[in-house]
C-alpha atoms as a PDB file:
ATOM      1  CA  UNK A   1     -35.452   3.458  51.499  1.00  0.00           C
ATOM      2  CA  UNK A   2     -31.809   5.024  51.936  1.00  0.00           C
ATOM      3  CA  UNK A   3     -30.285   2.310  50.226  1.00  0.00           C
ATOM      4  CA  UNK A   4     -33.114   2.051  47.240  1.00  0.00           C
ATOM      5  CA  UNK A   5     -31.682   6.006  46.807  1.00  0.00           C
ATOM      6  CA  UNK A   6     -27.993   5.375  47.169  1.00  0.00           C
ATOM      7  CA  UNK A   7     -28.972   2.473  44.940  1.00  0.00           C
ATOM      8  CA  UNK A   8     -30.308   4.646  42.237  1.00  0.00           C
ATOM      9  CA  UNK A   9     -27.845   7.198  42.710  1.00  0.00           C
ATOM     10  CA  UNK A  10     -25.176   4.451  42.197  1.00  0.00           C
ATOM     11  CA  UNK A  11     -26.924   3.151  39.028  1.00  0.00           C
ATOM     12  CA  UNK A  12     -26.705   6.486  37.469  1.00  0.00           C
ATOM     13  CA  UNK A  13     -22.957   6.937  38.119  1.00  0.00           C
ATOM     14  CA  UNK A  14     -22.245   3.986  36.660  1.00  0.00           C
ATOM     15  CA  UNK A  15     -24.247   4.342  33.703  1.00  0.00           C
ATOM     16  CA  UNK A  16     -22.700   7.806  32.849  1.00  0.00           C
ATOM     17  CA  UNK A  17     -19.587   6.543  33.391  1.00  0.00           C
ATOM     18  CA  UNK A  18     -19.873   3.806  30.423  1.00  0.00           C
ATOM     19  CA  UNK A  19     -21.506   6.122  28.350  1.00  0.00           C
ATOM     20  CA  UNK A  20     -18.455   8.589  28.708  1.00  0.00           C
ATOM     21  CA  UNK A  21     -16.354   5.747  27.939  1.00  0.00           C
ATOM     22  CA  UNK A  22     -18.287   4.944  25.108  1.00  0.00           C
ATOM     23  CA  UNK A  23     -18.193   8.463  23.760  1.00  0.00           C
ATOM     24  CA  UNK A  24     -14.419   8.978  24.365  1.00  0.00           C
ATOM     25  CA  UNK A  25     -14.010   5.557  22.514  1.00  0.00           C
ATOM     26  CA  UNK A  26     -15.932   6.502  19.438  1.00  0.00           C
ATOM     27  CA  UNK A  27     -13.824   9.860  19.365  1.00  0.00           C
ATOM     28  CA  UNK A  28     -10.350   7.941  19.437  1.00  0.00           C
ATOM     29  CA  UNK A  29     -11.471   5.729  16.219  1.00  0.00           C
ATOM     30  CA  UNK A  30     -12.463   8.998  14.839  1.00  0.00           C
ATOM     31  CA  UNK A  31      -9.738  10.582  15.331  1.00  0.00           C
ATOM     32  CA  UNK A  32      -7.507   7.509  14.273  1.00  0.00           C
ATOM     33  CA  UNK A  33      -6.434   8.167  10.687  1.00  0.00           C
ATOM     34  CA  UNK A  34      -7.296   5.648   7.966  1.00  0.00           C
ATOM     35  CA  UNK A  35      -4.616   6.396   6.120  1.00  0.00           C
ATOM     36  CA  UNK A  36      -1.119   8.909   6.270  1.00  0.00           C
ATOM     37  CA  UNK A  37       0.661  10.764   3.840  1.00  0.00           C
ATOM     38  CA  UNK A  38       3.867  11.142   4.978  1.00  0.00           C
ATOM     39  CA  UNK A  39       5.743  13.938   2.790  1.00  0.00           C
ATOM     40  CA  UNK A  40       9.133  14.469   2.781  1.00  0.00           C
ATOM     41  CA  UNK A  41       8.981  18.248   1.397  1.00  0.00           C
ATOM     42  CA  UNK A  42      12.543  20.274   0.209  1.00  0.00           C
ATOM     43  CA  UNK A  43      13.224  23.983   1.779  1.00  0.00           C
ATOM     44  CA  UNK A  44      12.270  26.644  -0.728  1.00  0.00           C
ATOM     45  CA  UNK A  45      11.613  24.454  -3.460  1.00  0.00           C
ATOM     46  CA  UNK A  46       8.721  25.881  -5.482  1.00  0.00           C
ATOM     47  CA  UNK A  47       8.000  22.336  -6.878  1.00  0.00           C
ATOM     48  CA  UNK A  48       7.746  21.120  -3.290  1.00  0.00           C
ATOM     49  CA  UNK A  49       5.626  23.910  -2.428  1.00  0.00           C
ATOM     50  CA  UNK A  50       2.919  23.216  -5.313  1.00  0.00           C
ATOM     51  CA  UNK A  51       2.875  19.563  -4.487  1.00  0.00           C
ATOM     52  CA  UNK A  52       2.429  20.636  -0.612  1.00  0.00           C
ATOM     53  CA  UNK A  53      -0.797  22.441  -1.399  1.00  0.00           C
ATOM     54  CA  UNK A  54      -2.224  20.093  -3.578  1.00  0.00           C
ATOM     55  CA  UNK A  55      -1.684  17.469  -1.122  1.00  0.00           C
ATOM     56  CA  UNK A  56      -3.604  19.679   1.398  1.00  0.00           C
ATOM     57  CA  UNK A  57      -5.776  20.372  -0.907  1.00  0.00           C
ATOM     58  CA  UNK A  58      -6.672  16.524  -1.509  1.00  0.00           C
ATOM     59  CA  UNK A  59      -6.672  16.023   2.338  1.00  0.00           C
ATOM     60  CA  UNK A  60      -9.370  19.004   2.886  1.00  0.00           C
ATOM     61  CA  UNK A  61     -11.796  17.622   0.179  1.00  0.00           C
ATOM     62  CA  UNK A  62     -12.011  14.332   1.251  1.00  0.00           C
ATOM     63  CA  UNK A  63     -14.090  12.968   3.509  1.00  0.00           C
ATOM     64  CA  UNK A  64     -11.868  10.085   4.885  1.00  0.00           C
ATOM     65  CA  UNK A  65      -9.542  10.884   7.999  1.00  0.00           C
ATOM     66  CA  UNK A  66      -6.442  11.614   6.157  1.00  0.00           C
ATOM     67  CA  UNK A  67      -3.332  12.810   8.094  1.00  0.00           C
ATOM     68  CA  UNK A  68      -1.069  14.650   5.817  1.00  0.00           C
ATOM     69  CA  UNK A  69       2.504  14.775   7.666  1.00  0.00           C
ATOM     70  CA  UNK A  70       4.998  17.175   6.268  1.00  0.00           C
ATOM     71  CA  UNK A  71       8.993  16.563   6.926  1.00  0.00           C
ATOM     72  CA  UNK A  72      11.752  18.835   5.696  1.00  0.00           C
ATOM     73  CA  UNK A  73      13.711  16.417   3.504  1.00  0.00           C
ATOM     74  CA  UNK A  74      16.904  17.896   4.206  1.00  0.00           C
ATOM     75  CA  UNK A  75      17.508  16.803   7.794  1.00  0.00           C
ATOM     76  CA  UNK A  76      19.471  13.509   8.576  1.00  0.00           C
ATOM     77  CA  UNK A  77      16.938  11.466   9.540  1.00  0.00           C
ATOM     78  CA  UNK A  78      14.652  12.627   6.720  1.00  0.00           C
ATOM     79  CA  UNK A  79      17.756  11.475   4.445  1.00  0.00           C
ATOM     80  CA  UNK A  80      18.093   8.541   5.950  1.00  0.00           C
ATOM     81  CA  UNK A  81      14.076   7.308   5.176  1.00  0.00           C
ATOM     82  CA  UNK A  82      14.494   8.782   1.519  1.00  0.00           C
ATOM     83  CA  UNK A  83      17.270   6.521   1.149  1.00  0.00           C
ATOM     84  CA  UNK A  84      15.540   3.495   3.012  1.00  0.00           C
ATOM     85  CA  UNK A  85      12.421   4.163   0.682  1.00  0.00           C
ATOM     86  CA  UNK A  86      14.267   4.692  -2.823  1.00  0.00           C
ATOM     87  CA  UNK A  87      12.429   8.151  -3.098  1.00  0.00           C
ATOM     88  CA  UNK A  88      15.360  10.440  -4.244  1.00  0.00           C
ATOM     89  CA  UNK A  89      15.578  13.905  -2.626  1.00  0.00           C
ATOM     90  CA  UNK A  90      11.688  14.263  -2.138  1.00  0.00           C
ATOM     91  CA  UNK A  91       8.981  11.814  -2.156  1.00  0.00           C
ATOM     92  CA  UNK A  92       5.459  10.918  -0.559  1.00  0.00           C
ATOM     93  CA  UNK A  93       4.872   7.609   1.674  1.00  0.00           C
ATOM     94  CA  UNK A  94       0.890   6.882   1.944  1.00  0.00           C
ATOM     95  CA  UNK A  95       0.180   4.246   5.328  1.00  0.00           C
ATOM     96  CA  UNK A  96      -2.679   2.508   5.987  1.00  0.00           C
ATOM     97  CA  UNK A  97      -4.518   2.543   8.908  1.00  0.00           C
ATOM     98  CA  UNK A  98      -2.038   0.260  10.865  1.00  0.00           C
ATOM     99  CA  UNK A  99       0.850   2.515   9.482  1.00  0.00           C
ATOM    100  CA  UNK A 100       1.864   0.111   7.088  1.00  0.00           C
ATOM    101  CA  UNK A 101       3.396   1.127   3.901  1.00  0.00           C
ATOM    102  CA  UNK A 102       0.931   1.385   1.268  1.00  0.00           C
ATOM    103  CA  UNK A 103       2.292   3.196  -1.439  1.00  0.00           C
ATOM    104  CA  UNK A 104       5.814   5.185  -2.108  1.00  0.00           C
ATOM    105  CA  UNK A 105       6.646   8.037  -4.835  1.00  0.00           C
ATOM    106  CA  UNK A 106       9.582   9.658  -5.443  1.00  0.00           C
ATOM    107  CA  UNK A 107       9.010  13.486  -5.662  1.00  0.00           C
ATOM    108  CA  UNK A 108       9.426  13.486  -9.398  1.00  0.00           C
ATOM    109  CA  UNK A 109       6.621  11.156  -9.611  1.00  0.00           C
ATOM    110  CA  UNK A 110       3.998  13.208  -7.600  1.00  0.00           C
ATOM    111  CA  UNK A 111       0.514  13.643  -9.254  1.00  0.00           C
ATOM    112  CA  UNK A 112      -3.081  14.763  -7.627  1.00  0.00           C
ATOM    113  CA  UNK A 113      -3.949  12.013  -9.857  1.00  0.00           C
ATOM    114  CA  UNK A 114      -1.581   9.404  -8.772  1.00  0.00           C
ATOM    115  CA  UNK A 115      -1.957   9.922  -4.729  1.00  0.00           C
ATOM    116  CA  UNK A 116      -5.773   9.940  -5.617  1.00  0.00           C
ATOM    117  CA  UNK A 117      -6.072   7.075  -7.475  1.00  0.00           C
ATOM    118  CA  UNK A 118      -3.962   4.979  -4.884  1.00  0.00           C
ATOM    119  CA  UNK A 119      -6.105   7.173  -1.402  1.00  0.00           C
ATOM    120  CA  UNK A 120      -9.149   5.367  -3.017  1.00  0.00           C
ATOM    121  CA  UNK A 121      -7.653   2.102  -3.840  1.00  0.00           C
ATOM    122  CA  UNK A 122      -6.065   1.824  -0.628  1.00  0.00           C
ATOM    123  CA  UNK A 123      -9.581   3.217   1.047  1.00  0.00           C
ATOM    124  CA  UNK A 124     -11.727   0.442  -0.835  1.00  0.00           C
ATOM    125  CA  UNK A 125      -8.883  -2.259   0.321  1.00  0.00           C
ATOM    126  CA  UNK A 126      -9.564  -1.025   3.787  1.00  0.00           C
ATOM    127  CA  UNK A 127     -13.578  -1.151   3.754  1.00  0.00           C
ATOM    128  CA  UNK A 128     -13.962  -3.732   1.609  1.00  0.00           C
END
């Protein structure tokens, strides 16, 4: 009888236990983007700072898990990917889930339209 109980009690641990680890791995793939905006954003620029919001906008109103990161474009390192990438002294880089480049525009060639249009082709390429 003690061991039917221990048993049981046993059982129920167990099964918990996967179901916790079933819950926490649901919430990583959740929280897993399916797709970055990397923005490389110039101090006090008022252009910068318009684009900025409408890129959070954009972000807020969709329901896809977008990350929107936001670098200062006038540090070294953020020089050194604007040069890598061609985008000038601002520009947007959009990566897929596997943080693959997807898409690159120069700051001078930043639209709601544009990073729309290529969030929903690069979100069909990545369901379909």
């Amino acid at each position: 009888m003690r061991a039917a109980i221990i048993f049981i009690v046993l059982t129920g641990i167990v099964l918990l236990s996967c179901g916790q680890k079933q819950e926490h791995a649901e919430e990583q793939i959740k929280s897993h983007p399916q797709l970055t905006l990397v923005y490389y954003k110039i101090p006090n620029c008022p252009t910068c700072a318009r684009i900025h919001n409408e890129l959070k906008a954009i972000v807020q109103k969709r329901e896809a898990n977008i990350k929107l990161v936001i670098l200062d474009a006038s540090t070294k390192s953020s020089k050194i990917d604007l040069t890598m990438y061609r985008l000038g002294n601002s520009g947007l880089l959009i990566l897929d889930a596997n943080d693959q480049l997807f898409a690159r525009l120069p700051g001078d060639s930043i639209t709601t339209q544009r990073v729309e249009a290529l969030i929903d082709s690069l979100l069909k390429k990545e369901t379909g």
